[in-house]
PDB file of N, CA and C in Angstrom:
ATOM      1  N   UNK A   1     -11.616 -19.387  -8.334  1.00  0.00           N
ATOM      2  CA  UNK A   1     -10.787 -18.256  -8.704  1.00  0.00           C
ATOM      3  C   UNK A   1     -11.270 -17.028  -7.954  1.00  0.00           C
ATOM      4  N   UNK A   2     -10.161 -16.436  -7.450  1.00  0.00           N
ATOM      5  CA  UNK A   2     -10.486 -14.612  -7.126  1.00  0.00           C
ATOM      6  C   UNK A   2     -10.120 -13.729  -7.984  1.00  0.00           C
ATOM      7  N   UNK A   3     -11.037 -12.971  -8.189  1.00  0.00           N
ATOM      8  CA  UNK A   3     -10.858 -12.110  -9.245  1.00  0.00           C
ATOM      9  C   UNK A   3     -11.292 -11.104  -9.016  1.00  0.00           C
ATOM     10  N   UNK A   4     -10.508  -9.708  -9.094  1.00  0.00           N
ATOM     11  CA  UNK A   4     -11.011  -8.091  -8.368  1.00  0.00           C
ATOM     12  C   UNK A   4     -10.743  -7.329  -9.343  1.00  0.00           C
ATOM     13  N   UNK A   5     -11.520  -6.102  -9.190  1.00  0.00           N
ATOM     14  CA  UNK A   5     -11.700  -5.025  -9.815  1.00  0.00           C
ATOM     15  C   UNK A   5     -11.182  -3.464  -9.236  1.00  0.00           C
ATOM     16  N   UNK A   6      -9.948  -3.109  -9.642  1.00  0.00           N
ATOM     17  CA  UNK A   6      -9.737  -2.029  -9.057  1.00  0.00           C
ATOM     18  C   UNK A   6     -10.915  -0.821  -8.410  1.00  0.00           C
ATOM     19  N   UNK A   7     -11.392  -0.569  -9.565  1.00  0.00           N
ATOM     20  CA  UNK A   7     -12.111   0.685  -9.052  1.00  0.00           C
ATOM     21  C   UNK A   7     -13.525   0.005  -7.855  1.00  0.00           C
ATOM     22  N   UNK A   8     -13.979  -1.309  -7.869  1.00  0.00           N
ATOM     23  CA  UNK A   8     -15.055  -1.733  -7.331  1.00  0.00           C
ATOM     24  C   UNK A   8     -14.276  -1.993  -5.651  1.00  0.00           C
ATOM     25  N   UNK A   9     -12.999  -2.546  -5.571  1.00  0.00           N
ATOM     26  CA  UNK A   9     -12.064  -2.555  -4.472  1.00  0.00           C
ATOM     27  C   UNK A   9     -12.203  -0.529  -4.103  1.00  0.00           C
ATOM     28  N   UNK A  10     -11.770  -0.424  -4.937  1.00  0.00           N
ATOM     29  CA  UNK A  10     -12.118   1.358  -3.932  1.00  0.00           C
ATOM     30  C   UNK A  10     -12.933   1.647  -3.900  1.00  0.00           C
ATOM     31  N   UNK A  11     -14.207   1.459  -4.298  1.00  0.00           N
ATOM     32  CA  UNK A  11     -15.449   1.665  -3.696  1.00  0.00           C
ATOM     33  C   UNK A  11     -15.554   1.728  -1.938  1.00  0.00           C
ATOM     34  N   UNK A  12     -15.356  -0.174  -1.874  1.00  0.00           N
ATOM     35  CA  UNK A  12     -15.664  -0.680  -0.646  1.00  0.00           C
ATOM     36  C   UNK A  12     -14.594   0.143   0.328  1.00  0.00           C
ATOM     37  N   UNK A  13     -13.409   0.180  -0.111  1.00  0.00           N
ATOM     38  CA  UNK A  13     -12.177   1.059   1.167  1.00  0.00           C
ATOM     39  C   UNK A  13     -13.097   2.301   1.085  1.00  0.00           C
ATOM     40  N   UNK A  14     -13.540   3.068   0.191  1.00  0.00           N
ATOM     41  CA  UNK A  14     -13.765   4.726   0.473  1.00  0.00           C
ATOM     42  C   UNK A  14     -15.217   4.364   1.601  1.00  0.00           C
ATOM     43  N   UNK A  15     -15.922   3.479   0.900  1.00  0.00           N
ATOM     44  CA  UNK A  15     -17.370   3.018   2.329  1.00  0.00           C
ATOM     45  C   UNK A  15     -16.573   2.579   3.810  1.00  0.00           C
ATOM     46  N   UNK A  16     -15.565   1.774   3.770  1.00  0.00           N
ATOM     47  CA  UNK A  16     -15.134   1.723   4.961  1.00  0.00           C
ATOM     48  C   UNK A  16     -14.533   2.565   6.192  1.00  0.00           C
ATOM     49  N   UNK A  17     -14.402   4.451   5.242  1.00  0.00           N
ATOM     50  CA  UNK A  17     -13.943   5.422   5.677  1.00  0.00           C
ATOM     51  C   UNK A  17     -12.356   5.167   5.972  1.00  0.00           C
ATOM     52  N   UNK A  18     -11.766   3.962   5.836  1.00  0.00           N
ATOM     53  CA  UNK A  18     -10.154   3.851   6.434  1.00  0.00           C
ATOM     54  C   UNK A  18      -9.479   3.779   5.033  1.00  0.00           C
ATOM     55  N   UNK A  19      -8.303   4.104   5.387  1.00  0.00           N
ATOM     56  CA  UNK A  19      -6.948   3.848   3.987  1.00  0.00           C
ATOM     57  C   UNK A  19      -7.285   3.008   3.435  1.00  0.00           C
ATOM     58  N   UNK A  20      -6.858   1.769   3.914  1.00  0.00           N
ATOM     59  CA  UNK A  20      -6.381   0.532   4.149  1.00  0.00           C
ATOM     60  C   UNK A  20      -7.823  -0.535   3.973  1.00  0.00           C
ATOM     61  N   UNK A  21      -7.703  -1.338   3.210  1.00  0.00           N
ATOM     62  CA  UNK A  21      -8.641  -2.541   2.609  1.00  0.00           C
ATOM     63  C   UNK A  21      -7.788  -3.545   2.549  1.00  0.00           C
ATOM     64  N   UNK A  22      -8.125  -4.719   3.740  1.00  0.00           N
ATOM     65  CA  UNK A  22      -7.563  -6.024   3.228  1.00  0.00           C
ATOM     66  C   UNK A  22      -8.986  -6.810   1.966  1.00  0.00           C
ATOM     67  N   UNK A  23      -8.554  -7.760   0.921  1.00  0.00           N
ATOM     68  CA  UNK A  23      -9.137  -8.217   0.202  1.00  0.00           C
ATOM     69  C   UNK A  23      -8.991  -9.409   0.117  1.00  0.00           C
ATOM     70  N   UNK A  24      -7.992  -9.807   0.490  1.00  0.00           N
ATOM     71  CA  UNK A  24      -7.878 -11.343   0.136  1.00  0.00           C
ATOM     72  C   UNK A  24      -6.515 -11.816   1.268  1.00  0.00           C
ATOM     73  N   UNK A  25      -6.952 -12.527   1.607  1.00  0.00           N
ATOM     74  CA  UNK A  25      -6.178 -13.215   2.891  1.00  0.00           C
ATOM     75  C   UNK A  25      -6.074 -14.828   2.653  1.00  0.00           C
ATOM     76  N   UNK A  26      -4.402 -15.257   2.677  1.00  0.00           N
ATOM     77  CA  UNK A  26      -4.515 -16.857   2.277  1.00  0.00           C
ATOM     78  C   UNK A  26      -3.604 -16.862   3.756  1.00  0.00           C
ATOM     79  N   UNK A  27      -2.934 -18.396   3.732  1.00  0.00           N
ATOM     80  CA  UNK A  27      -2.265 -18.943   4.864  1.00  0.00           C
ATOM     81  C   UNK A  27      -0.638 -18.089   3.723  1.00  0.00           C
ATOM     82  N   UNK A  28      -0.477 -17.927   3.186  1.00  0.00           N
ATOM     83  CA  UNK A  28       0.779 -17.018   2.783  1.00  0.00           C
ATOM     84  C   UNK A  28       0.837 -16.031   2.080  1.00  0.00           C
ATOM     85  N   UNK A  29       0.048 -15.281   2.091  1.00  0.00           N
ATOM     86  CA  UNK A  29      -0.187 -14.153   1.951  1.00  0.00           C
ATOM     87  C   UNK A  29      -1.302 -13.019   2.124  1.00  0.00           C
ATOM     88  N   UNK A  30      -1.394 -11.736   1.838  1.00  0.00           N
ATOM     89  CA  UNK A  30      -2.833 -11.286   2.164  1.00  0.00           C
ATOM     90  C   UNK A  30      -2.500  -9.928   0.996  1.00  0.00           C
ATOM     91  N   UNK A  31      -3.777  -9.432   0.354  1.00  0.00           N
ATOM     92  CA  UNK A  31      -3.548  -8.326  -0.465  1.00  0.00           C
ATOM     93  C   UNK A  31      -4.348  -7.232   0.194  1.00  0.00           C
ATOM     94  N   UNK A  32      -4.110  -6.161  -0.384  1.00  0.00           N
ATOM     95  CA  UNK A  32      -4.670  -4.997   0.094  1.00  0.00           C
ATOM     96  C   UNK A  32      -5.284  -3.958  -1.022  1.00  0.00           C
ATOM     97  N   UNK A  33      -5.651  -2.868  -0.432  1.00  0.00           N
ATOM     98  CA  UNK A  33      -5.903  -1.421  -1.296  1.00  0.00           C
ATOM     99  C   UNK A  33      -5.559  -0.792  -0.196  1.00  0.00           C
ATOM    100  N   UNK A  34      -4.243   0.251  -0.410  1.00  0.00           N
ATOM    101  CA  UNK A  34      -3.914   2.035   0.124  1.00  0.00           C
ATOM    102  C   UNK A  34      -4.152   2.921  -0.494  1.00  0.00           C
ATOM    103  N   UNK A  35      -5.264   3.773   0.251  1.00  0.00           N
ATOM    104  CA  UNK A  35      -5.077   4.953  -0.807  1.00  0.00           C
ATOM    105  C   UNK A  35      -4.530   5.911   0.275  1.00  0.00           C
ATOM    106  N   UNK A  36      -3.949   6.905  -0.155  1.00  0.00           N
ATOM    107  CA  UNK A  36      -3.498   7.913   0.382  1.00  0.00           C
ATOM    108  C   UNK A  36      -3.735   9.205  -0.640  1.00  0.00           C
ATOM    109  N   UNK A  37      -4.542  10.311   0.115  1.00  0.00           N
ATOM    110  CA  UNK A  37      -4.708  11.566  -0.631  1.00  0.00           C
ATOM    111  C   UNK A  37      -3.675  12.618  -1.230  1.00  0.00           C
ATOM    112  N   UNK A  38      -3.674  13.305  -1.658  1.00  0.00           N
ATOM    113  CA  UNK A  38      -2.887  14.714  -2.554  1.00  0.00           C
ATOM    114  C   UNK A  38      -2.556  15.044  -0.940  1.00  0.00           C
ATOM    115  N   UNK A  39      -1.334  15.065  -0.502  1.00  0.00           N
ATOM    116  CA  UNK A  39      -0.691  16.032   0.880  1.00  0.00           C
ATOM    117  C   UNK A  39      -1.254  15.137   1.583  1.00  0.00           C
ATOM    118  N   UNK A  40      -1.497  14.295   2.176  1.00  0.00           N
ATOM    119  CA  UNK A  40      -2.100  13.255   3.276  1.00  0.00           C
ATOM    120  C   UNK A  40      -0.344  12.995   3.907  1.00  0.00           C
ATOM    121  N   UNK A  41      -0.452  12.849   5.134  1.00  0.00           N
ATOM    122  CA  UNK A  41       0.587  12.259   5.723  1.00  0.00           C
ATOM    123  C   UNK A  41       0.340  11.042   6.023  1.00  0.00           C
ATOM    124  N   UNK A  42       1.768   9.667   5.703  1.00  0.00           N
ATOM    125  CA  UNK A  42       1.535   8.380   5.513  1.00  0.00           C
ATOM    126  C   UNK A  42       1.813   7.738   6.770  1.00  0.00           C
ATOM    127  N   UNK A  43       1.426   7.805   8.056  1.00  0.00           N
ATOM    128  CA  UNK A  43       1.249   7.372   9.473  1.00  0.00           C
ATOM    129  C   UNK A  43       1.639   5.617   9.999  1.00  0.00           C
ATOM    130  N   UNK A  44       2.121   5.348   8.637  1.00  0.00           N
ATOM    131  CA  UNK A  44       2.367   3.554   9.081  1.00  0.00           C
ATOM    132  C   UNK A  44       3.427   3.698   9.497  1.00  0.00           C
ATOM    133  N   UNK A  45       3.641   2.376  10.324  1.00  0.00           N
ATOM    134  CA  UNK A  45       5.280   2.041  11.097  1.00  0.00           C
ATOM    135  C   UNK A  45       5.826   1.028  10.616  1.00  0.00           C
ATOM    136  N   UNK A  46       6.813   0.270  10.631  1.00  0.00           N
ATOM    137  CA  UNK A  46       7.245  -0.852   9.857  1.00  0.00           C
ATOM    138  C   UNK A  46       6.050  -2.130  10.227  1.00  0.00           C
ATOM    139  N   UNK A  47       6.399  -2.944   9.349  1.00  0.00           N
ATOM    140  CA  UNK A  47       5.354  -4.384   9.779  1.00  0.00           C
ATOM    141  C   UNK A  47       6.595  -5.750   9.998  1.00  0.00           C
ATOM    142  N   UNK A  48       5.930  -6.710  10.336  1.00  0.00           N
ATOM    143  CA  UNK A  48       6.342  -7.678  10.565  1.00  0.00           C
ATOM    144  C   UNK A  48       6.632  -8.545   9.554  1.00  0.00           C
ATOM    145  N   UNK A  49       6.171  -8.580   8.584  1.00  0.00           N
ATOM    146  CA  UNK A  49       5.884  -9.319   7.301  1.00  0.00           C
ATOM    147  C   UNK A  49       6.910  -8.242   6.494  1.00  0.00           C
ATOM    148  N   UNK A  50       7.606  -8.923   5.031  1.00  0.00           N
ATOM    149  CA  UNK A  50       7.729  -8.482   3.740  1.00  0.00           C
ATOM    150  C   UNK A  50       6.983  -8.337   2.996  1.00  0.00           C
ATOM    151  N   UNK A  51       6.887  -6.930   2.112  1.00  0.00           N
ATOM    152  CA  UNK A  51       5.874  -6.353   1.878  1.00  0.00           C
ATOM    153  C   UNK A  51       5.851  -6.073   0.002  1.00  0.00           C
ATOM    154  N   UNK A  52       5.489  -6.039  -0.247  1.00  0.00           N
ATOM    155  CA  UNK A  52       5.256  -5.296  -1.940  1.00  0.00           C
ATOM    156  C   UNK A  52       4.683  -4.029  -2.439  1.00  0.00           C
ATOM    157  N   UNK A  53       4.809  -3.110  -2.425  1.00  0.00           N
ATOM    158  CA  UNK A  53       3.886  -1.877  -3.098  1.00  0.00           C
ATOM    159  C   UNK A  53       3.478  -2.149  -4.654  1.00  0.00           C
ATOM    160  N   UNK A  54       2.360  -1.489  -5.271  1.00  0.00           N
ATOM    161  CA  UNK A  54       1.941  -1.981  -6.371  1.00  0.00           C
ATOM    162  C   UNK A  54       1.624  -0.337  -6.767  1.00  0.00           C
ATOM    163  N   UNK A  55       1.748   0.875  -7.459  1.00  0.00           N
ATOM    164  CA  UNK A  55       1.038   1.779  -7.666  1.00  0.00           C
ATOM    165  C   UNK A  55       0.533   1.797  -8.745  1.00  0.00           C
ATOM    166  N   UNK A  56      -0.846   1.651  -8.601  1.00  0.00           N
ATOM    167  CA  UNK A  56      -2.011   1.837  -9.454  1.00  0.00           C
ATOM    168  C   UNK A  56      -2.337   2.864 -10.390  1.00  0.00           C
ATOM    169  N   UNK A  57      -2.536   4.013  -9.012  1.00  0.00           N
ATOM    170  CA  UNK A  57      -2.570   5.173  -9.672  1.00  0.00           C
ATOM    171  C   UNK A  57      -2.042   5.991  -8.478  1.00  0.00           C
ATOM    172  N   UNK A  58      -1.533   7.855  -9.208  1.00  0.00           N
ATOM    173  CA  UNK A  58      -0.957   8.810  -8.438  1.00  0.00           C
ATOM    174  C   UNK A  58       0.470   8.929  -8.923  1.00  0.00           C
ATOM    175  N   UNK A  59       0.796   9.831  -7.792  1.00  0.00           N
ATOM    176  CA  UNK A  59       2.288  10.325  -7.683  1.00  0.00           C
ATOM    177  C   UNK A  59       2.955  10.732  -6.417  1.00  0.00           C
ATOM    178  N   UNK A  60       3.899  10.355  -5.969  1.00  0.00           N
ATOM    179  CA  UNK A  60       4.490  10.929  -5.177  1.00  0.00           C
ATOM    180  C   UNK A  60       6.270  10.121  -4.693  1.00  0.00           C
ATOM    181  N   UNK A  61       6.327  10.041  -3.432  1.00  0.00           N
ATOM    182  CA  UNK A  61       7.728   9.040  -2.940  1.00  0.00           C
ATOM    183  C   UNK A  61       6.981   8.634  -1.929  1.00  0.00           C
ATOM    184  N   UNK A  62       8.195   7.613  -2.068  1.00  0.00           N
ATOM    185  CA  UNK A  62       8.101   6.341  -0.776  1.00  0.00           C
ATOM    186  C   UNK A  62       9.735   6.581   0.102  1.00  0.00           C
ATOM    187  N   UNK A  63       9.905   6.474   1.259  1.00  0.00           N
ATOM    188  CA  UNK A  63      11.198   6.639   1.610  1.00  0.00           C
ATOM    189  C   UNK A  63      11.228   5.276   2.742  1.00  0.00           C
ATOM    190  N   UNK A  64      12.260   4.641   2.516  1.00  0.00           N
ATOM    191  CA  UNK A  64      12.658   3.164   2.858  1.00  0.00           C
ATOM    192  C   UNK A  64      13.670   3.071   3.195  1.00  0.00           C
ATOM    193  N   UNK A  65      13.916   2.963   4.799  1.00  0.00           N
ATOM    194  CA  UNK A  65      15.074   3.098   5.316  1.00  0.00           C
ATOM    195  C   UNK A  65      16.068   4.251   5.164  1.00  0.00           C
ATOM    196  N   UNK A  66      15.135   5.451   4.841  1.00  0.00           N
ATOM    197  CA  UNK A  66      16.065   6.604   4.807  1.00  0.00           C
ATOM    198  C   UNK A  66      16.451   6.858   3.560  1.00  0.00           C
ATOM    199  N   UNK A  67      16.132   6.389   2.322  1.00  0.00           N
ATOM    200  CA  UNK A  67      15.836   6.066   1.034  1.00  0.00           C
ATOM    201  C   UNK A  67      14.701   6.976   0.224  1.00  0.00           C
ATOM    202  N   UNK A  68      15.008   8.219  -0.570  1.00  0.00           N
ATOM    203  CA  UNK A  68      13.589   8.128  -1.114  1.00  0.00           C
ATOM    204  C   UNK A  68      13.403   7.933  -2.640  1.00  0.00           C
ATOM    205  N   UNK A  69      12.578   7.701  -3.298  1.00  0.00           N
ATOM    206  CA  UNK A  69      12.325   7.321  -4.383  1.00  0.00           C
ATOM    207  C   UNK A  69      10.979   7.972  -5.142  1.00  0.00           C
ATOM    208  N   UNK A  70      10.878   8.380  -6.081  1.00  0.00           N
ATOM    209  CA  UNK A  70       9.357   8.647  -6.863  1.00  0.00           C
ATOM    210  C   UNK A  70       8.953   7.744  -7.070  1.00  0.00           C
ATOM    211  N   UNK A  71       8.044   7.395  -7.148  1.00  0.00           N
ATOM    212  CA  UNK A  71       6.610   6.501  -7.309  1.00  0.00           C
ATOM    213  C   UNK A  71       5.343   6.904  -8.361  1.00  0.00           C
ATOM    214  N   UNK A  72       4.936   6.466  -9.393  1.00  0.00           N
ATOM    215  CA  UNK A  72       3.977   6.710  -9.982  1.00  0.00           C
ATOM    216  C   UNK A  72       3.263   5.258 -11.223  1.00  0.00           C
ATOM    217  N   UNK A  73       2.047   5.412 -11.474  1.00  0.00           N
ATOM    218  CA  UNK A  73       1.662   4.286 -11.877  1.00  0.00           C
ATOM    219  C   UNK A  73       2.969   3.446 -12.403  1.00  0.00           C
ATOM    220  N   UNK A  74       2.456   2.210 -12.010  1.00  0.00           N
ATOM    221  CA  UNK A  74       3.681   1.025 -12.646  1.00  0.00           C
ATOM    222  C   UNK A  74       4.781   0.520 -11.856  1.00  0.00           C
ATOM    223  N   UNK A  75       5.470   1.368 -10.823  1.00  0.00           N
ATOM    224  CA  UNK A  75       6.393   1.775  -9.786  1.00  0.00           C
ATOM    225  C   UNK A  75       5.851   0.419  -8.626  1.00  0.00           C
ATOM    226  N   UNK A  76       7.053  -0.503  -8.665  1.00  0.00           N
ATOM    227  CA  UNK A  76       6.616  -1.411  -7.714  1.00  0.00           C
ATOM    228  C   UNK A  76       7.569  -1.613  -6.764  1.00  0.00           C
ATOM    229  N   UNK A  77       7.802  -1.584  -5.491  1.00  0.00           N
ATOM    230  CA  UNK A  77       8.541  -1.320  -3.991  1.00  0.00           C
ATOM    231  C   UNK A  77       8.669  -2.432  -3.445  1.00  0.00           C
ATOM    232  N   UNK A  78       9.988  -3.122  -2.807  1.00  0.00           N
ATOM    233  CA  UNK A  78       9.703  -4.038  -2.002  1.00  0.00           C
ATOM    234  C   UNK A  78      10.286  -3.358  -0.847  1.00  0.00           C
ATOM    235  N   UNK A  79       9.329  -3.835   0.413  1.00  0.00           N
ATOM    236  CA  UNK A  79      10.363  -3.223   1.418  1.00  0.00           C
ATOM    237  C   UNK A  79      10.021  -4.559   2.410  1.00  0.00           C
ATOM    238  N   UNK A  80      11.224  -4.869   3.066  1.00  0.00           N
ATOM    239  CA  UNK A  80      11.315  -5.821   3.746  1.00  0.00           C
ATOM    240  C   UNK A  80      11.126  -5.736   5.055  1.00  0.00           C
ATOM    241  N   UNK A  81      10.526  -6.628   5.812  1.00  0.00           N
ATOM    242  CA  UNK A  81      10.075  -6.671   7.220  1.00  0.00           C
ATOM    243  C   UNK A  81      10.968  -6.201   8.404  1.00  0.00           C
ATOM    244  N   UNK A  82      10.387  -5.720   9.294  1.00  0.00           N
ATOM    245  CA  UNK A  82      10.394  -4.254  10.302  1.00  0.00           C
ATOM    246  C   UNK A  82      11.312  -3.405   9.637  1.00  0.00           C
ATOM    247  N   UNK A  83      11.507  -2.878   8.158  1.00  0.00           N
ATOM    248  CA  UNK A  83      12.133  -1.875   7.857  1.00  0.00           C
ATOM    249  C   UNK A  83      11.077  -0.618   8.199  1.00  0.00           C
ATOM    250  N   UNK A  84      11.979   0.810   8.533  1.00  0.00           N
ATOM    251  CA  UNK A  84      10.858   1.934   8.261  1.00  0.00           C
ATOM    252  C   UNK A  84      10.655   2.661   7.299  1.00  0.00           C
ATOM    253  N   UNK A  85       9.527   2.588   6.606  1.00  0.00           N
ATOM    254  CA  UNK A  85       9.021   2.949   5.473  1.00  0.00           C
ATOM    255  C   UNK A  85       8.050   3.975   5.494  1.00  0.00           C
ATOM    256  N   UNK A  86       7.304   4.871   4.246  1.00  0.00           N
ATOM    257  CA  UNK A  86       6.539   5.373   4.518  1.00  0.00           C
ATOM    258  C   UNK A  86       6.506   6.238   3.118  1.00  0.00           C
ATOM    259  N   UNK A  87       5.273   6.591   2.472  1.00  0.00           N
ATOM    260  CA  UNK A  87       4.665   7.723   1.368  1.00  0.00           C
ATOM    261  C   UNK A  87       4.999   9.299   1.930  1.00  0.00           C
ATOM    262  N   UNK A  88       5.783  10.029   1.148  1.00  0.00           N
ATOM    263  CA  UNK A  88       5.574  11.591   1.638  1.00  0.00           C
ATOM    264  C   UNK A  88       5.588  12.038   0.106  1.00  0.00           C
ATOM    265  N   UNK A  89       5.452  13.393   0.497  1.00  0.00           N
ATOM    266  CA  UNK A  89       5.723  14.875  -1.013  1.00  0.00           C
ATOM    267  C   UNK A  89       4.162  13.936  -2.216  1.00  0.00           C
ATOM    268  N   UNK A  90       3.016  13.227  -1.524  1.00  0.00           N
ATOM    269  CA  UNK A  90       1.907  12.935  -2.351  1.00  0.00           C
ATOM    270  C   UNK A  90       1.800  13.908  -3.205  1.00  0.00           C
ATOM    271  N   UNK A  91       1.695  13.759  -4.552  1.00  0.00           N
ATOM    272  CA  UNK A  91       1.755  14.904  -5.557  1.00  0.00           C
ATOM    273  C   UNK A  91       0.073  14.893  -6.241  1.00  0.00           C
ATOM    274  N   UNK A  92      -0.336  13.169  -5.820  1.00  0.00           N
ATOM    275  CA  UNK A  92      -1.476  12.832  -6.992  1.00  0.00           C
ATOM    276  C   UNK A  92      -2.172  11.429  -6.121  1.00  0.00           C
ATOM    277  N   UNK A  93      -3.290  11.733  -6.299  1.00  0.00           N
ATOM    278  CA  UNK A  93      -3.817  10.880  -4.875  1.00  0.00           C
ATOM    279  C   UNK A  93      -2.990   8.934  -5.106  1.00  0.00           C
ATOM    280  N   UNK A  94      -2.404   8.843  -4.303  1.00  0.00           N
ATOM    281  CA  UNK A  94      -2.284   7.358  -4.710  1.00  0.00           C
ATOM    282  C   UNK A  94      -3.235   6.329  -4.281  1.00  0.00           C
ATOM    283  N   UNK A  95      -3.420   5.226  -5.083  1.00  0.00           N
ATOM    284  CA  UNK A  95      -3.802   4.397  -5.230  1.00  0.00           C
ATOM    285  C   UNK A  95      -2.913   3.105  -4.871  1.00  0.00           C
ATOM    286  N   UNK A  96      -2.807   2.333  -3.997  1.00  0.00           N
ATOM    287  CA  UNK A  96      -1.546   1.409  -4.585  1.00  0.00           C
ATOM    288  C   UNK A  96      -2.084  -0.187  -3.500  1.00  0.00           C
ATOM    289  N   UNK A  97      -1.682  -1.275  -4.385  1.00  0.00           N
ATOM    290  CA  UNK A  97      -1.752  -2.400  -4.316  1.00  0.00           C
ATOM    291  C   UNK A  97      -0.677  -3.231  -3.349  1.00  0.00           C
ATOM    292  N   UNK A  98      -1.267  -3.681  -2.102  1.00  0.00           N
ATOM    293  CA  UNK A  98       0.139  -3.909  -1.279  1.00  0.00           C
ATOM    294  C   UNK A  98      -0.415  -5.659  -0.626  1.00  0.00           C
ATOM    295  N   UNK A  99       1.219  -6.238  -0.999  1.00  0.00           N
ATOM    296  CA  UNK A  99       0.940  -7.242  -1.239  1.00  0.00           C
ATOM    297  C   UNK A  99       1.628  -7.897   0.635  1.00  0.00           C
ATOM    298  N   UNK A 100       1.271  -8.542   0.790  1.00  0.00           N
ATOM    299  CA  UNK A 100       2.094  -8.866   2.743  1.00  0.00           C
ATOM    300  C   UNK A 100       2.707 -10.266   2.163  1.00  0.00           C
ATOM    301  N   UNK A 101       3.554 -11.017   2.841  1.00  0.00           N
ATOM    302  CA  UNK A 101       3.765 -12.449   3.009  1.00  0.00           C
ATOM    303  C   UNK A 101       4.779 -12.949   4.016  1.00  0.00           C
ATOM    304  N   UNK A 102       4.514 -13.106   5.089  1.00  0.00           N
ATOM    305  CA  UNK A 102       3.344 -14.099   5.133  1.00  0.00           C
ATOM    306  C   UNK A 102       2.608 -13.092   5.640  1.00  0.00           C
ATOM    307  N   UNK A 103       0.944 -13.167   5.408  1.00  0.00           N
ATOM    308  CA  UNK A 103      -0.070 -12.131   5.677  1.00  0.00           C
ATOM    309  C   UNK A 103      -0.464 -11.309   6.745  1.00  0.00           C
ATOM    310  N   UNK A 104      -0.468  -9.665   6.978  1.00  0.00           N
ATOM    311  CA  UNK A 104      -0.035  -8.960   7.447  1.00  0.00           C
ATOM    312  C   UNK A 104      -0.909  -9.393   9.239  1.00  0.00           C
ATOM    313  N   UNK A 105       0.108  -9.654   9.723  1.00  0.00           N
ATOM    314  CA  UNK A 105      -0.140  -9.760  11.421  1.00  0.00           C
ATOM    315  C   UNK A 105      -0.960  -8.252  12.047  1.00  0.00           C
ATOM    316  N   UNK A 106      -0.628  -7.569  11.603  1.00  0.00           N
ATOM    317  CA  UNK A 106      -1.218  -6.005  12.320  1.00  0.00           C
ATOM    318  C   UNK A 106      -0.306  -5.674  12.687  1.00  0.00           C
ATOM    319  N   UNK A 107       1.162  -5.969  12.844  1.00  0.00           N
ATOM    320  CA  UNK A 107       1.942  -5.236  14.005  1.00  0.00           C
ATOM    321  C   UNK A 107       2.637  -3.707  13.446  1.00  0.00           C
TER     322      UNK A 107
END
């Protein structure tokens, strides 16, 4: 079994100095940790893979295909592969759980 701990998962991303924490990587899928700060601009481009958002913790929007939406704990996103997506108007540092499948290529 894998079994994680939110706040011990942000530990290791805030030591890694980057957003972005992969945690678990299978042959169909891979999970993550994003955090993004209070006013941080969200710099990703679409991916290759279909994707899941999970928000943990925070506040702000997600805008998806020209789409925007509020976001705050509980708030779960699908956005589908090479759509353009992206976090703006961060109100409250987010936290959020992002799920890839099949597991995120890098592109």
């Amino acid at each position: 079994m894998d079994a994680f701990r939110a706040d011990e998962l942000e530990q290791r991303r805030a030591a890694s100095g980057e957003r972005y924490l992969e945690f678990l990587r299978r042959d169909s899928m891979s999970l993550g940790l994003y955090t993004l700060e209070a006013g941080a601009e969200d710099t990703q481009t679409p991916h290759a893979e279909d994707e899941a958002y999970v928000v943990v913790a925070g506040r702000g929007q997600i805008m998806v295909d020209g789409e925007s939406t509020e976001v705050g704990p509980g708030s779960v996103v699908f956005v589908a592969a090479a759509v353009d997506h992206r976090f703006h108007s961060i109100t409250e540092r987010l936290e959020i759980l992002v799920v890839f499948a099949p597991p995120e290529s890098g592109s």
